[in-house]
Protein backbone atom coordinates (compact mmCIF):
# COMPACT_ATOMS: atom_id res chain seq x y z
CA UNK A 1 77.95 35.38 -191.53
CA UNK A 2 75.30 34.40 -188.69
CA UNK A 3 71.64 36.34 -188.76
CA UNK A 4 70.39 36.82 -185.76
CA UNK A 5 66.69 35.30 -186.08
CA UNK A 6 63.62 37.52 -184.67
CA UNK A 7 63.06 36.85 -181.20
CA UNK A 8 60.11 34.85 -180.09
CA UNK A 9 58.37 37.81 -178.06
CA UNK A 10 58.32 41.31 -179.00
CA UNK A 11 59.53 42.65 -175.97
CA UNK A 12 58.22 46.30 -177.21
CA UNK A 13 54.36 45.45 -177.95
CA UNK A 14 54.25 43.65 -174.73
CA UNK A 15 56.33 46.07 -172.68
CA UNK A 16 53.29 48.81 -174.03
CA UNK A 17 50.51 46.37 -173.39
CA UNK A 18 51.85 45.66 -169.78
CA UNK A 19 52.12 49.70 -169.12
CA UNK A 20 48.52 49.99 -170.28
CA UNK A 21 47.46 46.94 -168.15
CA UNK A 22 49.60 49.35 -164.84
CA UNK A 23 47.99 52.54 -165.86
CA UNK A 24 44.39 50.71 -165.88
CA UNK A 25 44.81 48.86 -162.55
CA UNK A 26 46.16 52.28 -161.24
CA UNK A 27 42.64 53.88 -162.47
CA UNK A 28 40.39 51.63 -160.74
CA UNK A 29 42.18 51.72 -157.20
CA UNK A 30 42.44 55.03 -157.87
CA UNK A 31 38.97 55.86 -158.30
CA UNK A 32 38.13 53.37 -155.62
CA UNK A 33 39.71 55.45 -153.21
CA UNK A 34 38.44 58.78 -154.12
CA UNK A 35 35.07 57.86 -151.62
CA UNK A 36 37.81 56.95 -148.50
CA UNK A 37 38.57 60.62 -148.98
CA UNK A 38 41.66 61.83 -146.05
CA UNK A 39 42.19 58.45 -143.97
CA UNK A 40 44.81 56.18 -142.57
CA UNK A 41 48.28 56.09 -141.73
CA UNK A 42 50.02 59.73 -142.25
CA UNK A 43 46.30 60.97 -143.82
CA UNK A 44 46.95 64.10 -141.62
CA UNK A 45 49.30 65.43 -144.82
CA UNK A 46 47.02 65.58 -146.64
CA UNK A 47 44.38 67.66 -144.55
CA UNK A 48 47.51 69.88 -143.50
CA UNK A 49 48.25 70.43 -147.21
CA UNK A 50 44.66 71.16 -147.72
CA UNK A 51 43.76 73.29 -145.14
CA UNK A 52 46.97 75.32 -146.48
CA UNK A 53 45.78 75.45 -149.95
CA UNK A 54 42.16 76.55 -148.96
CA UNK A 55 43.13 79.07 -147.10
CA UNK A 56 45.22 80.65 -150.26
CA UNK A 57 41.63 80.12 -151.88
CA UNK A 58 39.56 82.23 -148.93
CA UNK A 59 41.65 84.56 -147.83
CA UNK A 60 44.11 84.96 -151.29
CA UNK A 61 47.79 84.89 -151.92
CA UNK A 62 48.74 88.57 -151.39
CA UNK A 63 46.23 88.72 -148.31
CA UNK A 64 48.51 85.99 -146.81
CA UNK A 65 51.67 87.15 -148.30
CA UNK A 66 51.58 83.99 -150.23
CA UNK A 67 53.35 82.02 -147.11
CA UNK A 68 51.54 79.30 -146.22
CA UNK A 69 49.38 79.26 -143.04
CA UNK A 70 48.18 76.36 -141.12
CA UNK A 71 45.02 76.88 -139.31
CA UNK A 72 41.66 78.09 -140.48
CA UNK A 73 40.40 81.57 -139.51
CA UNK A 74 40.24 82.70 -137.14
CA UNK A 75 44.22 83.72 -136.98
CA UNK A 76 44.24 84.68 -133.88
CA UNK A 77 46.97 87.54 -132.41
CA UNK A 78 49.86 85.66 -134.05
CA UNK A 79 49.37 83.99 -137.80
CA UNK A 80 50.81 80.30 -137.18
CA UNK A 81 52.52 80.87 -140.97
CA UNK A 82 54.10 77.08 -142.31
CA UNK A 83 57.36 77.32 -143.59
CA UNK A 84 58.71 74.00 -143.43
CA UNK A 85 58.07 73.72 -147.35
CA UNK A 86 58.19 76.14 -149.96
CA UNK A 87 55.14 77.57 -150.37
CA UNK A 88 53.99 76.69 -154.36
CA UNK A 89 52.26 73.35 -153.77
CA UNK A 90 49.26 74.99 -151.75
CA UNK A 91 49.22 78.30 -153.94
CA UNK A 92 48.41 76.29 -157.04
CA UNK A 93 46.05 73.80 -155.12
CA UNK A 94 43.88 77.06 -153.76
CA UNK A 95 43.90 77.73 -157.39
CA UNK A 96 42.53 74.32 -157.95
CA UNK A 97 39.78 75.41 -154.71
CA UNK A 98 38.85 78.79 -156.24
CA UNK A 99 37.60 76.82 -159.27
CA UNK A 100 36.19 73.69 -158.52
CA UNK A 101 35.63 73.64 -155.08
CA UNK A 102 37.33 73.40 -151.54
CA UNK A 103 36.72 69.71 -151.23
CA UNK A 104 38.80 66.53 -150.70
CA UNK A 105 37.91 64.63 -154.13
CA UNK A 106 39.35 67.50 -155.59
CA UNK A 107 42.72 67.56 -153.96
CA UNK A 108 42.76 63.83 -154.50
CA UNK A 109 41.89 64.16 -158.58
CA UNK A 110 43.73 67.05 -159.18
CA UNK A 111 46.86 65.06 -157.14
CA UNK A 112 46.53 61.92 -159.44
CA UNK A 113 46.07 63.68 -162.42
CA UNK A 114 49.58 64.90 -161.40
CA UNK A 115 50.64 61.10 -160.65
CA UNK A 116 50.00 60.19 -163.73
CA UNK A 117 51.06 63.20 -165.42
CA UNK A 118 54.73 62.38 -164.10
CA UNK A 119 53.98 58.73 -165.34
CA UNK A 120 53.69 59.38 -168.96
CA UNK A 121 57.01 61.85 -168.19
CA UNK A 122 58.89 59.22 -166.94
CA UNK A 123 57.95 56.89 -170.32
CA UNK A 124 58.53 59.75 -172.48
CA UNK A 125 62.28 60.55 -170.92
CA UNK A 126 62.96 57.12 -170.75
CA UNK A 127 61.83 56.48 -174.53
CA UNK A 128 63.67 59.87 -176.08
CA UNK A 129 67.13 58.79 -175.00
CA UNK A 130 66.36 55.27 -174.91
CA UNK A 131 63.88 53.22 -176.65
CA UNK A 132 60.13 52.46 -175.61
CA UNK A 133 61.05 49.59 -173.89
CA UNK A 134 63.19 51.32 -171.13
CA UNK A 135 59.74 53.41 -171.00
CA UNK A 136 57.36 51.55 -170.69
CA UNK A 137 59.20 49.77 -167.38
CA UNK A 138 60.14 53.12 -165.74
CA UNK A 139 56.42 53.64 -166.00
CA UNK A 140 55.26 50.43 -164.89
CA UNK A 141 57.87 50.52 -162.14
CA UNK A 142 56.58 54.66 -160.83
CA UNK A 143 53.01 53.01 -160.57
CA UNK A 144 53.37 49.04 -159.25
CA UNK A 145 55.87 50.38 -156.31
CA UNK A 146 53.75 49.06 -152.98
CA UNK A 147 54.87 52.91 -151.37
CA UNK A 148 53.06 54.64 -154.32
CA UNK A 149 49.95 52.34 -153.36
CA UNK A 150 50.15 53.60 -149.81
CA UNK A 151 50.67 57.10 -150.26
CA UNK A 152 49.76 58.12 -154.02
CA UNK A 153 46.25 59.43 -153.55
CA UNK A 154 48.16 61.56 -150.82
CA UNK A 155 47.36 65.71 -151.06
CA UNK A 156 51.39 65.89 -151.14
CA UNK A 157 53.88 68.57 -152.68
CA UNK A 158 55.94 65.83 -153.75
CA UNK A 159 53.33 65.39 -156.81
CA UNK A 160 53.85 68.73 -158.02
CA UNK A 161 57.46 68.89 -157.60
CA UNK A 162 58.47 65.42 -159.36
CA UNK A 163 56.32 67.20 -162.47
CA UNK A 164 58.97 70.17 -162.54
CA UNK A 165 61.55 67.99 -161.97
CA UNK A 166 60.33 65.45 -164.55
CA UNK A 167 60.50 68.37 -166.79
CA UNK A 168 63.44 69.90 -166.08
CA UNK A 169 65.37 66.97 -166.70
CA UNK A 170 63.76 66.03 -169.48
CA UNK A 171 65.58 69.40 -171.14
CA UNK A 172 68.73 68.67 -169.17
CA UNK A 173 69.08 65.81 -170.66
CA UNK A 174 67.70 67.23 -174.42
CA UNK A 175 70.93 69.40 -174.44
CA UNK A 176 73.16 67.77 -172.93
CA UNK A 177 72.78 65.18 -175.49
CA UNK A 178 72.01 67.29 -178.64
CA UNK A 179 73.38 71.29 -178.36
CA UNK A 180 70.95 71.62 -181.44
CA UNK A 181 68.51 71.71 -178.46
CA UNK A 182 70.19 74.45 -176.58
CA UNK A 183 66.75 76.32 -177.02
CA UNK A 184 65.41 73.93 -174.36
CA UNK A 185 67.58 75.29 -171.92
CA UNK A 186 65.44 78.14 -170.51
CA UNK A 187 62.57 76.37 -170.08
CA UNK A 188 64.69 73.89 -168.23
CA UNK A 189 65.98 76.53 -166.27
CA UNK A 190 62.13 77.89 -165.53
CA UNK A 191 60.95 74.01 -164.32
CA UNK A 192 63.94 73.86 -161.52
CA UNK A 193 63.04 77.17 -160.12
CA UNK A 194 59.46 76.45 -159.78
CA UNK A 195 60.34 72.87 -158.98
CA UNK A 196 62.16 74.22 -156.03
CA UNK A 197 59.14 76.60 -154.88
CA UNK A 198 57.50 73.73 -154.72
CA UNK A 199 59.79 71.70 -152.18
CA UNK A 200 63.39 71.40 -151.10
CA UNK A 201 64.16 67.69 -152.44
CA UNK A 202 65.34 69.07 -156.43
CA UNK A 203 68.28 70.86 -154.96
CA UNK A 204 69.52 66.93 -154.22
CA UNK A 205 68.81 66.30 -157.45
CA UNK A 206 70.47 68.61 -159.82
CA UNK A 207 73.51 68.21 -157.48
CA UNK A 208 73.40 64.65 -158.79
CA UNK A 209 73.21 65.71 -162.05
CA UNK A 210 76.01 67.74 -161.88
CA UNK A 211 78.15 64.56 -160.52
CA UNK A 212 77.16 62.37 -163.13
CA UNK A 213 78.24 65.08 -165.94
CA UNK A 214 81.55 65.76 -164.36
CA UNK A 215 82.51 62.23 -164.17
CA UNK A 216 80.96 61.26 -167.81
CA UNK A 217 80.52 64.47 -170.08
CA UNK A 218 82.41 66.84 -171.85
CA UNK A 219 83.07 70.47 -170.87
CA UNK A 220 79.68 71.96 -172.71
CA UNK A 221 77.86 69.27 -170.57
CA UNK A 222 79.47 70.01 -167.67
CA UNK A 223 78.71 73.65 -168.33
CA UNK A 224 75.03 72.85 -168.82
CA UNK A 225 74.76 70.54 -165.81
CA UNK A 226 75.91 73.27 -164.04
CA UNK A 227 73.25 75.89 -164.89
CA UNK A 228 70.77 73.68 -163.58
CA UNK A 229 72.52 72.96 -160.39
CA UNK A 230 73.24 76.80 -159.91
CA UNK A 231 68.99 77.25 -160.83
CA UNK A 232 68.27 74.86 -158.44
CA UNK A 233 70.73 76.79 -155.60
CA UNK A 234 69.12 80.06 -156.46
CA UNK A 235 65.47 78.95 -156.13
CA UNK A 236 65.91 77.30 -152.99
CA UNK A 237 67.96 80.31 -151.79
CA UNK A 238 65.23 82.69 -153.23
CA UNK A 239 62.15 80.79 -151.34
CA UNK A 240 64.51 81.59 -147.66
CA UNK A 241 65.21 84.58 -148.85
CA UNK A 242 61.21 85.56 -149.49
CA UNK A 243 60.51 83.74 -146.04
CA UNK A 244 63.12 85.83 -144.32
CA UNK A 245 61.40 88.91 -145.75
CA UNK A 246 57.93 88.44 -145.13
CA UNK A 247 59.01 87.92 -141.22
CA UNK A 248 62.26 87.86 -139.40
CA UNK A 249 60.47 85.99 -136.92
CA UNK A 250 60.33 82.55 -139.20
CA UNK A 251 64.22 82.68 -139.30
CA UNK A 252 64.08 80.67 -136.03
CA UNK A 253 61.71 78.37 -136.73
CA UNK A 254 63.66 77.56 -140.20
CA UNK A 255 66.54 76.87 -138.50
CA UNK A 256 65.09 74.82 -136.01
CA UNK A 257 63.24 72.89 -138.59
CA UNK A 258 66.33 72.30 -141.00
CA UNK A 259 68.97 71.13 -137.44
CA UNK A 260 66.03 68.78 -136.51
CA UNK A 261 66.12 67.17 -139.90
CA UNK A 262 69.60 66.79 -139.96
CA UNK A 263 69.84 65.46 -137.06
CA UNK A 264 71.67 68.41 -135.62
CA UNK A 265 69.41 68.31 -132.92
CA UNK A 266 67.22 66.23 -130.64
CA UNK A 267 63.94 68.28 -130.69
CA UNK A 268 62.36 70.19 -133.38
CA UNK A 269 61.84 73.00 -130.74
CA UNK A 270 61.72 73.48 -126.98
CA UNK A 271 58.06 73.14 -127.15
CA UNK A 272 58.05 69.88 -129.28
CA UNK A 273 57.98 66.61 -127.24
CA UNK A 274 59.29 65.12 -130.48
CA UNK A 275 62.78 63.58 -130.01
CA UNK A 276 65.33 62.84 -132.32
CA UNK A 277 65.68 59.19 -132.84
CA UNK A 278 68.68 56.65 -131.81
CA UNK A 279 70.60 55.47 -134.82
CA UNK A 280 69.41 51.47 -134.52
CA UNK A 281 65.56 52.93 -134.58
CA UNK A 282 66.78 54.55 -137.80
CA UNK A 283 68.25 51.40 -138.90
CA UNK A 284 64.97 49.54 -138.15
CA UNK A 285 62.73 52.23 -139.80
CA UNK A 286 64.75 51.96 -142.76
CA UNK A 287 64.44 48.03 -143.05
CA UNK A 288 60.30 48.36 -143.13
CA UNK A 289 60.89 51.34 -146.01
CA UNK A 290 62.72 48.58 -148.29
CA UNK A 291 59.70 46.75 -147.86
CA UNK A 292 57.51 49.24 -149.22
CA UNK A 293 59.48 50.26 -152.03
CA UNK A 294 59.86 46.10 -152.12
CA UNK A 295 62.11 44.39 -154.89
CA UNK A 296 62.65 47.92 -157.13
CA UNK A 297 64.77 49.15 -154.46
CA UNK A 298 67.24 46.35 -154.40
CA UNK A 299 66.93 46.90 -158.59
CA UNK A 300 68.17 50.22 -158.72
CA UNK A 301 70.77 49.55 -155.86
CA UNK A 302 72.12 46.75 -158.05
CA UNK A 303 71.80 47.70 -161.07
CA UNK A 304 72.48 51.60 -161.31
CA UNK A 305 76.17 51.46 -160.62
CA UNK A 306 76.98 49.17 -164.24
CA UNK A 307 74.61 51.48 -166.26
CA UNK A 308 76.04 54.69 -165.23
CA UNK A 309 79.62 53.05 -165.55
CA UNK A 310 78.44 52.13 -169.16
CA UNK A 311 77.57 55.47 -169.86
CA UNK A 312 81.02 56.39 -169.77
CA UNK A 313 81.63 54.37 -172.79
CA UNK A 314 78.26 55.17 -174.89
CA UNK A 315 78.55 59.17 -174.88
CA UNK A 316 75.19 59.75 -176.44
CA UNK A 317 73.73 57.94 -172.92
CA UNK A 318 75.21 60.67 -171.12
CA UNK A 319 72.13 62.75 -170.64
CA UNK A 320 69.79 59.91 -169.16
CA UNK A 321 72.70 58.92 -167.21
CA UNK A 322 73.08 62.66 -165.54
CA UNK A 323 68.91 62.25 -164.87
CA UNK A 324 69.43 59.00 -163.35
CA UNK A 325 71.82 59.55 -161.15
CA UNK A 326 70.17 62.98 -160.04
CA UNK A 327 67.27 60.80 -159.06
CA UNK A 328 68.95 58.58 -157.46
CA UNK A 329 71.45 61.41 -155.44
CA UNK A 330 67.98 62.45 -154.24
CA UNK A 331 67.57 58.97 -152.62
CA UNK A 332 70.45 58.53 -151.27
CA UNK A 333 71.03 62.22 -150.25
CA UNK A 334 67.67 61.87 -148.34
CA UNK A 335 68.01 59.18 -146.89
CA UNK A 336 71.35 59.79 -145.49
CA UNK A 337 71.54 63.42 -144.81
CA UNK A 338 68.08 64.17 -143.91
CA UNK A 339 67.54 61.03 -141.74
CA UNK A 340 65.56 62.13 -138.47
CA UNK A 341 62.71 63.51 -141.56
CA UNK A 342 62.85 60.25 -142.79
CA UNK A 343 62.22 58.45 -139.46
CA UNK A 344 59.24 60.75 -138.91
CA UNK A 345 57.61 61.21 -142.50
CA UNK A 346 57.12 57.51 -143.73
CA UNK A 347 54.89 58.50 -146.73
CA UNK A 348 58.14 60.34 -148.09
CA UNK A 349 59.46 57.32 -148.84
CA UNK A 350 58.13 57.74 -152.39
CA UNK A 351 60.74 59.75 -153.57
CA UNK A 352 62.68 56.65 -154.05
CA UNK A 353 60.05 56.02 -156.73
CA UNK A 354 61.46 58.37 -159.88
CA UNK A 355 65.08 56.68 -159.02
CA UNK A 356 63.89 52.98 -159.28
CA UNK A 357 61.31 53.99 -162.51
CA UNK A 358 64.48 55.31 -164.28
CA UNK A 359 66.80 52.22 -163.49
CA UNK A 360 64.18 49.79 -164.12
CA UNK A 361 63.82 51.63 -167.40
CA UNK A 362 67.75 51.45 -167.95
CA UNK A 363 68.16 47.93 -167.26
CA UNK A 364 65.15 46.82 -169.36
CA UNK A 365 66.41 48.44 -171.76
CA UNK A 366 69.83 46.75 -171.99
CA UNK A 367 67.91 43.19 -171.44
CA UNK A 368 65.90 43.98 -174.70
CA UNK A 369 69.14 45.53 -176.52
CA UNK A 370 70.84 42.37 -175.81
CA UNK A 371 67.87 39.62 -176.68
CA UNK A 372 67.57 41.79 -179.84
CA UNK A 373 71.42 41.30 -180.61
CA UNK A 374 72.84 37.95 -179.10
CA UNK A 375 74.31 35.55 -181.43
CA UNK A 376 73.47 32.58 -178.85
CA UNK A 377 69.25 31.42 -179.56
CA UNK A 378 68.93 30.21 -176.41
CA UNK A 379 70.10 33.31 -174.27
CA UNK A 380 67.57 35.57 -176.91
CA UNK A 381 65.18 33.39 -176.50
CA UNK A 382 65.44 33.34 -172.71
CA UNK A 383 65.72 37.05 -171.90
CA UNK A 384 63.13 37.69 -174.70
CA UNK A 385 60.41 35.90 -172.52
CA UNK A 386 62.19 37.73 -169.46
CA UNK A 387 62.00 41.40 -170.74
CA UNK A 388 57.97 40.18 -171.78
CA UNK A 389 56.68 38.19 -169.51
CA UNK A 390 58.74 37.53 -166.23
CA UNK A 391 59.60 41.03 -165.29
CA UNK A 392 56.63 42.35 -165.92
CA UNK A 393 54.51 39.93 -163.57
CA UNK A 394 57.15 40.76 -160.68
CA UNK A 395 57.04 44.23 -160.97
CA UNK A 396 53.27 44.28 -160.62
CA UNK A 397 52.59 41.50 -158.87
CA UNK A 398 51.47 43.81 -156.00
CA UNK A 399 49.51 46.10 -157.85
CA UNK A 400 47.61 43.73 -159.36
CA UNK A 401 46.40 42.52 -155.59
CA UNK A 402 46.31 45.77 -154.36
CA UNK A 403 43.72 46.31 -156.91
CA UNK A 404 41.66 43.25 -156.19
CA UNK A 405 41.70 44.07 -152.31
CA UNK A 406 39.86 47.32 -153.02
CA UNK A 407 37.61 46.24 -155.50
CA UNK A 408 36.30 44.17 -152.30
CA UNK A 409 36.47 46.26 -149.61
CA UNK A 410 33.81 48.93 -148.42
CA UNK A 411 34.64 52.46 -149.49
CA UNK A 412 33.72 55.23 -147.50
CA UNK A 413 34.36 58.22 -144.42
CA UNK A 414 36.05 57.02 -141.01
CA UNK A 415 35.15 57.77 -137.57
CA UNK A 416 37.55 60.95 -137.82
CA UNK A 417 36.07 62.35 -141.03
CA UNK A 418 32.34 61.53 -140.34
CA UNK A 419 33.30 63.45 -136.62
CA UNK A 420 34.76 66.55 -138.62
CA UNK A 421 31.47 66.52 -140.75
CA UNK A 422 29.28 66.27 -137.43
CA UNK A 423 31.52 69.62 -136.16
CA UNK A 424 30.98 71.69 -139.02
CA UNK A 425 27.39 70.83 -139.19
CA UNK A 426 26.67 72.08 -135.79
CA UNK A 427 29.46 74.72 -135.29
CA UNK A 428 29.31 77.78 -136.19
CA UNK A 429 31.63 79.43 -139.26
CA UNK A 430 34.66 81.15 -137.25
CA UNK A 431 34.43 79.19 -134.55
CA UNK A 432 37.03 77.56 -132.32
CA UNK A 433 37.09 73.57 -131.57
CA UNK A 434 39.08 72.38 -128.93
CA UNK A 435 38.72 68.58 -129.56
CA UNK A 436 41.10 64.77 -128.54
CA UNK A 437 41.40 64.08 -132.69
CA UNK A 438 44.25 65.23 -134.59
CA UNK A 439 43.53 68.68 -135.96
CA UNK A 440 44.44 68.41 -139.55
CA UNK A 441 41.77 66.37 -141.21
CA UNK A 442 39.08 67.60 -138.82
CA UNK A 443 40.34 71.12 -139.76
CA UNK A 444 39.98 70.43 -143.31
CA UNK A 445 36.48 68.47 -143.38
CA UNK A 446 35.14 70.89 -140.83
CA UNK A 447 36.60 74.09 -141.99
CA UNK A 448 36.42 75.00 -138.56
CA UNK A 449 39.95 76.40 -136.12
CA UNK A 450 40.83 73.32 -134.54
CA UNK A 451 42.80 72.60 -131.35
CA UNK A 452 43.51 69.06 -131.46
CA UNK A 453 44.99 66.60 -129.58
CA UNK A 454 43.76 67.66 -126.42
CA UNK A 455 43.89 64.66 -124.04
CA UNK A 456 42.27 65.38 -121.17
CA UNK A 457 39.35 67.60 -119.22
CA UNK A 458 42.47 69.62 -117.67
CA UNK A 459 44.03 69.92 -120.96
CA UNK A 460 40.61 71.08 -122.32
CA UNK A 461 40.14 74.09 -119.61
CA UNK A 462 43.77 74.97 -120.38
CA UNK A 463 43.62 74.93 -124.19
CA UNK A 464 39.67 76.76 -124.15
CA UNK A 465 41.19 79.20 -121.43
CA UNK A 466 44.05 79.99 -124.03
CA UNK A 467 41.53 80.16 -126.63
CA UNK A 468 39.17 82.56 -125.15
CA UNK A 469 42.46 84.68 -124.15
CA UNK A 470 43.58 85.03 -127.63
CA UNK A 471 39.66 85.51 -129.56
CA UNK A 472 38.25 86.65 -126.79
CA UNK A 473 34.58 86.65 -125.42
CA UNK A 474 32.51 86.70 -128.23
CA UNK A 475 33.94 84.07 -130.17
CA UNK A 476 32.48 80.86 -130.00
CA UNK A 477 34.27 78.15 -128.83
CA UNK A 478 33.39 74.34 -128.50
CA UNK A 479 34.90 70.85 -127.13
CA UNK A 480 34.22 68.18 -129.25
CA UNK A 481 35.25 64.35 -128.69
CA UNK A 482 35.43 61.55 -131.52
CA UNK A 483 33.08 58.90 -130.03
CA UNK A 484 29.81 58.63 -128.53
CA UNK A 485 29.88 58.92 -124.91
CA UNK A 486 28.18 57.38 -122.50
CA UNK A 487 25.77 58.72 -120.66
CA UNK A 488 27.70 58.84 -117.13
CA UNK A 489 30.22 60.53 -119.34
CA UNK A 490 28.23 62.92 -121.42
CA UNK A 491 26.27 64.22 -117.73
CA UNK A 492 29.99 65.01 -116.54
CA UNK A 493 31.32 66.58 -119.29
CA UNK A 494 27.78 68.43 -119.63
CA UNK A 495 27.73 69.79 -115.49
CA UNK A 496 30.69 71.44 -117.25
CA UNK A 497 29.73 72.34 -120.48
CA UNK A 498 26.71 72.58 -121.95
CA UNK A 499 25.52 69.88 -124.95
CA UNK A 500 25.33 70.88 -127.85
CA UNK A 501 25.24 67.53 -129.72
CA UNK A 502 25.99 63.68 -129.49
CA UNK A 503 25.54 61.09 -132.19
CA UNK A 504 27.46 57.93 -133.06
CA UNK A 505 30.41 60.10 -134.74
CA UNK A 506 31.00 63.51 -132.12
CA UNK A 507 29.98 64.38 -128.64
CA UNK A 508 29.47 68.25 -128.77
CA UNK A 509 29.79 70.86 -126.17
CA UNK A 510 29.86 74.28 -126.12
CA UNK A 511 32.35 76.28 -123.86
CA UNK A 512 31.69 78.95 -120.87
């Protein structure tokens, strides 16, 4: 009879030393960016998550009825309350505030400590019901996609909930595959509530879930499948419910919110100028998003359909297959249901991450299974140095340059964050600031009530005019603009209002 011979690469050993070579180029971009603080494309999540979170850390969750508000204090008559999102992400980041600070290197360590918290989950899933192989590549795959480069050191709810997620499949899968491990069920059960108090994405994917274990498992899988979909339905029904009863008055705004995003209808309210877009500007989007998530995408398109149709005929794969395919109902759901949030949110994109991790995993695992197990040399030998070498350089071929580009590149605040700093330096605390910058990251850096966006000198008299309305005459109220004027400008302006302060980064006035 014909021994196979050991292969010429240990896929294993160099599928570990690869991860480790991912989780240390991950550390110094990582670190890198920690001085760039809230900037670029989409940076105004993570002030808006921020500002949230700190105000849960001033003001306290039962002051604020633990429902999320978006504006520093003052409030004003009406309390602009967030609801968009559940409200869990900002709670536990105020936590974060309370302890160590209100700043933005802690939102940005506390959300990559998450990052790579749901890393090492995705290796250990992966390994548990696979092998380390399939593992190490689902881990190598969640860090080296180009999206996660973009948008990882994002403040970003997303973090949070893929950790409950993580975890509550993880169990899922434990007793679906083993009813020894029935204990693990509650727990399980726990993670997808608090996974869905953290955003509305897990309901997608324990529907998923469910799919894959009515088409592959047996009726006590089903039957477990099916407590996590109907924990998943509960929490997300619980988090409207709690909305509904702190005030009736954010039923309409829900419901504006959730027809906008599924394309129901063309403006998220009559105020927004934000229309809904055609389907080919969808289509287009969607073309630069496979870009981002680059060759992974493609991978788990390809690739996902054979493994889950294998599962059918390997029973104990049944559990990994159910996680899988929840990830990747998340994707797909998303992407197709959800599409005018899609078109709009850009950094979101990263959800596809989890679903290409786990199929890279899957079909890395298979390659290894087979070079392991082939009679024919030369087809061991070949997907040997595949699984160990090849793979491995594609998948993070762009974090590897990624890296390199910011270990050249100057670190350090923007225009719009060394403005915000300028603001709250010569503000005072409780103030108003009617300014032309987006309000979010100003909001945050200043910790100051900003109107943003204003565009104009008529917009400005309108917005202060509404201001001093609402807070009345003894709050101080200011105009800021993000640029040094000139001095033509700045004597305008200052016939008008009086200045306050002008430097390279802000142009200060203070309002009648």
């Amino acid at each position: 009879m014909h021994q196979s011979q050991p292969t010429p690469w240990n896929p294993e050993k160099l599928a570990r030393a690869w991860f480790v070579f991912a989780v240390v180029l991950t550390l110094v971009w990582s670190t890198l960016r920690l001085a760039d603080g809230f900037q670029g494309p989409h940076s105004y999540v993570s002030g808006h998550f921020s500002v949230m979170a700190q105000n849960f850390a001033k003001e306290g969750v039962v002051s604020l009825r633990g429902v999320p508000v978006q504006e520093n204090t003052p409030y004003g008559d009406t309390i602009n309350y967030y609801t968009h999102w559940p409200p869990l992400f900002p709670i536990v980041l105020g936590v974060v505030f309370r302890i160590f600070g209100a700043t933005a290197n802690v939102a940005l360590v506390f959300v990559l400590l998450l990052m790579f918290a749901n890393t090492f989950l995705v290796v250990a899933t992966l390994r548990r019901f696979l092998s380390p192989t399939a593992g190490y590549f689902g881990g190598m795959v969640f860090l080296a996609a180009p999206i996660v480069m973009k948008y990882g050191a994002f403040v970003l709810h997303l973090h949070l909930a893929f950790f409950w997620t993580l975890i509550a499949l993880y169990a899922l899968a434990d007793v679906i595959s083993d009813e020894a491990k029935r204990h693990r069920l509650v727990p399980g059960l726990v993670a997808v509530v608090l996974a869905q108090w953290t955003s509305w994405e897990p309901s997608l994917v324990f529907a998923g879930a469910l799919i894959g274990a009515v088409l592959w498992g047996d009726q006590r899988q089903r039957k477990v499948a099916a407590y996590f979909f109907a924990a998943s339905f509960l929490g997300a029904v619980s988090v409207v419910a709690y909305y509904f009863a702190v005030s009736p008055a954010l039923r309409q705004d829900l419901w504006e919110v959730a027809r906008f995003r599924l394309g129901l209808s063309s403006t998220i309210n009559a105020a927004s100028a934000v229309k809904s877009p055609t389907f080919a500007e969808v289509l287009s989007r969607y073309s630069l998003y496979f870009a981002q998530v680059e060759q992974f995408g493609f991978l788990c398109v390809a690739l996902l359909a054979g493994y889950l149709a294998a599962a059918r005929r390997k029973v104990g794969h049944v559990g990994i297959a159910c996680a899988t395919l929840g990830w990747a109902a998340l994707w797909l759901g998303w992407s197709v249901v959800l599409k005018n949030h899609v078109y709009f949110h850009e950094y979101q994109v990263w959800i596809s991450v989890p679903a290409c991790a786990m199929a890279a995993g899957v079909v890395a695992h298979f390659l290894a299974e087979r070079a392991e197990t082939s009679q024919d040399e030369s087809l061991r030998a070949t997907l040997s140095v595949a699984v160990a070498v090849v793979i491995p350089i594609v998948i993070l071929k762009s974090l590897i340059g990624f890296t390199a580009v910011q270990l050249r590149v100057d670190h350090g605040d923007d225009r719009l964050i060394a403005f915000a700093k300028e603001v709250r330096d010569h503000t005072e605390e409780g103030s108003i600031v009617v300014s032309d910058a987006l309000e979010m990251v100003p909001a945050f850096y200043a910790d100051r009530h900003v109107v943003g966006s204003v565009a104009d000198t008529v917009a400005a008299d309108k917005a202060i005019a509404n201001a001093r309305r609402e807070y009345g005459p003894v709050t101080p109220i200011y105009f800021a603009v993000v640029a040094p004027l000139g001095n033509d400008a700045a004597a305008a302006l200052g016939r008008r209002y009086p200045l306050v302060y002008r430097s390279e980064a802000a142009t200060i006035f203070r309002a009648p």
